[in-house]
Protein backbone atom coordinates (compact mmCIF):
# COMPACT_ATOMS: atom_id res chain seq x y z
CA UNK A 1 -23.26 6.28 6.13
CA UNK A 2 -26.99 5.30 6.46
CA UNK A 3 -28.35 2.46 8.09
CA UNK A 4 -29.15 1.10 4.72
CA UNK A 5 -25.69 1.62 2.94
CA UNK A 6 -24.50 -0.37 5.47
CA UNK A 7 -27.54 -3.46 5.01
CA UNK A 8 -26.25 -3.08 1.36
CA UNK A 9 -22.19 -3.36 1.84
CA UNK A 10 -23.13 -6.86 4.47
CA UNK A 11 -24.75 -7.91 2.52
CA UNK A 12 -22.77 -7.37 -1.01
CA UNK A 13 -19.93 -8.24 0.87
CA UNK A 14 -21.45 -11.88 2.11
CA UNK A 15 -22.39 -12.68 -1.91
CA UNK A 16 -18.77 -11.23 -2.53
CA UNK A 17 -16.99 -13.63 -0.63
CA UNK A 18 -19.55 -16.77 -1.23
CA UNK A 19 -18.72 -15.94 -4.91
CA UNK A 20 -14.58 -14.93 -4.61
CA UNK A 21 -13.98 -18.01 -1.99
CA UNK A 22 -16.16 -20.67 -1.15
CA UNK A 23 -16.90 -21.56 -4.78
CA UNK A 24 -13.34 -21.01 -5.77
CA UNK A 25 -11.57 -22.24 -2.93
CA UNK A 26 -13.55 -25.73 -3.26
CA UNK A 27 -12.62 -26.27 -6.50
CA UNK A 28 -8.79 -25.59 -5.43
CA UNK A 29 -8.42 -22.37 -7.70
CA UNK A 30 -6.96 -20.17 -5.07
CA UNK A 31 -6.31 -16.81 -7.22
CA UNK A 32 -10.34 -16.22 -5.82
CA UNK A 33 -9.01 -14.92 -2.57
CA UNK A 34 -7.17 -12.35 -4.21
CA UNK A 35 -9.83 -11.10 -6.85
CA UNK A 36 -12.44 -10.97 -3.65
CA UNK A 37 -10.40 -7.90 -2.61
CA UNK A 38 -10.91 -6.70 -6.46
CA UNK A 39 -14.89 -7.22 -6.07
CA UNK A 40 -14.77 -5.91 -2.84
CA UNK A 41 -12.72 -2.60 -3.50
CA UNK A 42 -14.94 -2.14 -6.94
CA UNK A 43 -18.44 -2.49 -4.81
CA UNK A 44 -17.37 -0.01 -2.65
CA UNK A 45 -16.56 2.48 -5.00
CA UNK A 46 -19.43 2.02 -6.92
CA UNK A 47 -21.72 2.59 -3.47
CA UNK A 48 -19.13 5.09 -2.14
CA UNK A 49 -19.62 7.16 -5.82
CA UNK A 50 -23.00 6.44 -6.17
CA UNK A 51 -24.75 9.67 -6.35
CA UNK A 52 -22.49 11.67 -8.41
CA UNK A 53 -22.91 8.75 -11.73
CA UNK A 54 -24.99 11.48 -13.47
CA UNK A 55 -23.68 15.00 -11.72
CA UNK A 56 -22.01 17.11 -14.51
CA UNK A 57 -22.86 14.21 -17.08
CA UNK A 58 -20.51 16.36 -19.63
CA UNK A 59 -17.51 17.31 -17.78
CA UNK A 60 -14.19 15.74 -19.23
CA UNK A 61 -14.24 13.20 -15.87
CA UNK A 62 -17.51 12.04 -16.36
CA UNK A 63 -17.10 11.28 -20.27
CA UNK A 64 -14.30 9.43 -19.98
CA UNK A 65 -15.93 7.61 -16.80
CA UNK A 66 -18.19 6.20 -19.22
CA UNK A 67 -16.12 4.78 -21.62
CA UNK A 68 -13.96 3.24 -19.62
CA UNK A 69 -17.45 1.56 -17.92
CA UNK A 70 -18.86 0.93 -21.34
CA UNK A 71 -15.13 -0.31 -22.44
CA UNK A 72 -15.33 -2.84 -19.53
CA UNK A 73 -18.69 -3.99 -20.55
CA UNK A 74 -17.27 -4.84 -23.97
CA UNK A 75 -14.57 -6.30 -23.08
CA UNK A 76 -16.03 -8.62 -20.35
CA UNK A 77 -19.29 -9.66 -22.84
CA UNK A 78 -16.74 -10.62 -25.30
CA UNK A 79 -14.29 -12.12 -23.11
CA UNK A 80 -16.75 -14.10 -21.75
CA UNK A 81 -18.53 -15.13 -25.51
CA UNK A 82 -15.01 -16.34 -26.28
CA UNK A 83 -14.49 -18.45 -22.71
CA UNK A 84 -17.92 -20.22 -23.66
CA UNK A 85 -17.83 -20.70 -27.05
CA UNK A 86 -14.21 -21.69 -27.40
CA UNK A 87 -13.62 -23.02 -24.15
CA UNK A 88 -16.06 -25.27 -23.37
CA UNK A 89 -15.75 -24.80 -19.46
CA UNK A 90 -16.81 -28.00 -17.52
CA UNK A 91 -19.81 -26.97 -15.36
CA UNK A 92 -18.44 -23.25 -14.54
CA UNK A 93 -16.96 -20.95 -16.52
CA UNK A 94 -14.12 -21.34 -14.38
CA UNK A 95 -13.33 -24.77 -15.09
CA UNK A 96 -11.36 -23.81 -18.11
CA UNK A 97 -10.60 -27.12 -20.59
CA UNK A 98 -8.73 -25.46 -23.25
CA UNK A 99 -6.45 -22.40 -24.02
CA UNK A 100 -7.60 -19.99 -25.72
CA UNK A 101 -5.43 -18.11 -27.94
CA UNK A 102 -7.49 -16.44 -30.10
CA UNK A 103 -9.67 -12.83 -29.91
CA UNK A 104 -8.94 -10.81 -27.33
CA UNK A 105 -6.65 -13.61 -25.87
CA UNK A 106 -3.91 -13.47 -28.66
CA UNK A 107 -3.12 -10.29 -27.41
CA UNK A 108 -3.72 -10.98 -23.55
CA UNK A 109 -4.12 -13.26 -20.87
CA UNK A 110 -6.47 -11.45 -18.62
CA UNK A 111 -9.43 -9.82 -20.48
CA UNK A 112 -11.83 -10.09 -17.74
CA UNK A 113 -9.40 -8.71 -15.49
CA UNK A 114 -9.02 -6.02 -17.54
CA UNK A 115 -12.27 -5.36 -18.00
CA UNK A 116 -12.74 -5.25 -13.86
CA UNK A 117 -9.53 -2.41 -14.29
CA UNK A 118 -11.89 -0.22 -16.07
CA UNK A 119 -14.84 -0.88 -14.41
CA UNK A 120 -12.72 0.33 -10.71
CA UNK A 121 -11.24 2.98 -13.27
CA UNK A 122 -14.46 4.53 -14.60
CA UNK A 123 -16.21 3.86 -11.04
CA UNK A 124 -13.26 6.34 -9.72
CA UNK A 125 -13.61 9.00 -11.96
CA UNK A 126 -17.22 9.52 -10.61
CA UNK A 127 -15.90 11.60 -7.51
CA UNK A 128 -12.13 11.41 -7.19
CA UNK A 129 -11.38 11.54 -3.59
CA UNK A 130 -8.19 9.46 -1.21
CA UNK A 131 -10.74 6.81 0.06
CA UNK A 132 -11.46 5.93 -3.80
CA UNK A 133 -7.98 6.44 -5.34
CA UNK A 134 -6.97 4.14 -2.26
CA UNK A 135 -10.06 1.17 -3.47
CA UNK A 136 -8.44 1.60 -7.09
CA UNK A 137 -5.04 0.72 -6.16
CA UNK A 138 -6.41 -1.85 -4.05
CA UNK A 139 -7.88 -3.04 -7.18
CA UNK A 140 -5.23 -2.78 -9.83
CA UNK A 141 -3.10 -4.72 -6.86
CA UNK A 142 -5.44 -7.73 -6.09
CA UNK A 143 -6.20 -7.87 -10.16
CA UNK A 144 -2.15 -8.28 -10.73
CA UNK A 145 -2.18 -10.88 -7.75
CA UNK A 146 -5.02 -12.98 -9.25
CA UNK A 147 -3.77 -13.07 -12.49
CA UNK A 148 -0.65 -14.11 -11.18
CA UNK A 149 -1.79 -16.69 -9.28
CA UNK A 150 -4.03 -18.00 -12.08
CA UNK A 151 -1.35 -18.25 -14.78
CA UNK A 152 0.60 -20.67 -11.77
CA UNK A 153 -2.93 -22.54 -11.66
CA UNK A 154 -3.31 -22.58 -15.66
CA UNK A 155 0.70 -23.72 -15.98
CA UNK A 156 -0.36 -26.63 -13.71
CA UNK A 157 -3.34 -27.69 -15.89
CA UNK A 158 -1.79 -26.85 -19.21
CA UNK A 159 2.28 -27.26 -18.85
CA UNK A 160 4.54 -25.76 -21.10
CA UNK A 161 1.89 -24.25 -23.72
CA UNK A 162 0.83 -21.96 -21.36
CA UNK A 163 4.47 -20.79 -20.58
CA UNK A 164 4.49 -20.28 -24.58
CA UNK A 165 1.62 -18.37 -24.08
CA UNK A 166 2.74 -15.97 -21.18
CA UNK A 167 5.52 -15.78 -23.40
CA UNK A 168 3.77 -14.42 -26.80
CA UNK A 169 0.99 -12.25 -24.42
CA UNK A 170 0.85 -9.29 -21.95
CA UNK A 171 -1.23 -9.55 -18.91
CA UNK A 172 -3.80 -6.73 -19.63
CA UNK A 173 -2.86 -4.13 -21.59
CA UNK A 174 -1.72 -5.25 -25.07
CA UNK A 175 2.10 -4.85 -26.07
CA UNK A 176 2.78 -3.11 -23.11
CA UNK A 177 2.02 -4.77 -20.16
């Protein structure tokens, strides 16, 4: 690792956890502690993976590397239309008002989470190696322990609807889990 990989993953990792904690953390929304080591792990494999994004840009690996990327983008543009146009989030998109039940949210609770899924996914199928399959786990672990955290913070602010709601929806992946 260069001198200037390592400038990069500071400072990445600094905006990571100003992002992931402090802003989180001092609005009382504690599930950003957990989804730091999600941003974190995903950074890393993008840097780590970085020069092999266009290697062999038609092998079976690298095709489906892309949709799973472009499949996160998707999802997260239109997760994220449907948080601000439904939603009506108080200052930051985080300060959720309202449940949202509808679009990708009738079928699950975590869209943007899933979204960060494929992103780690499609950044791992770059260059498959144990340092990256280890970040990916790391990832698909912190993503489960935000969201689970979250839905205790979103049964606080909405009650019982939202236990309806956990109820009628999968986490990420619709109908199954």
């Amino acid at each position: 690792m260069n001198i200037n990989m390592l400038i990069v993953i500071i400072l990445g990792t600094i905006g990571i956890i100003y992002y992931s904690w402090w802003v989180s953390l001092k609005d009382k929304r504690y599930h950003g502690i957990y989804r730091f080591f999600s941003f974190e792990s995903i950074f890393i494999l993008i840097l780590l993976n970085i020069t092999y994004w266009f290697k062999n840009p038609l092998s079976i690996f690298q095709i489906i590397s892309w949709i799973f990327l472009f499949s996160s983008i998707i999802i997260a543009l239109y997760g994220f239309y449907l948080l601000k146009n439904l939603d009506k989030p108080e200052n930051k998109m985080e300060n959720t008002t309202r449940l949202i039940n509808s679009g990708l949210y009738k079928y699950i609770r975590h869209p943007l989470y899933l979204s960060l899924i494929l992103l780690g996914f499609g950044a791992l199928l770059k260059n498959i190696d144990y340092i990256t399959v280890i970040l990916t786990i790391i990832n698909i672990f912190a993503l489960i322990c935000t969201a689970k955290v979250e839905e205790k913070e979103m049964i606080n602010q909405f009650g019982n609807e939202y236990n309806e709601y956990i109820n009628k929806t999968k986490m990420f992946i619709p109908y199954i889990f």
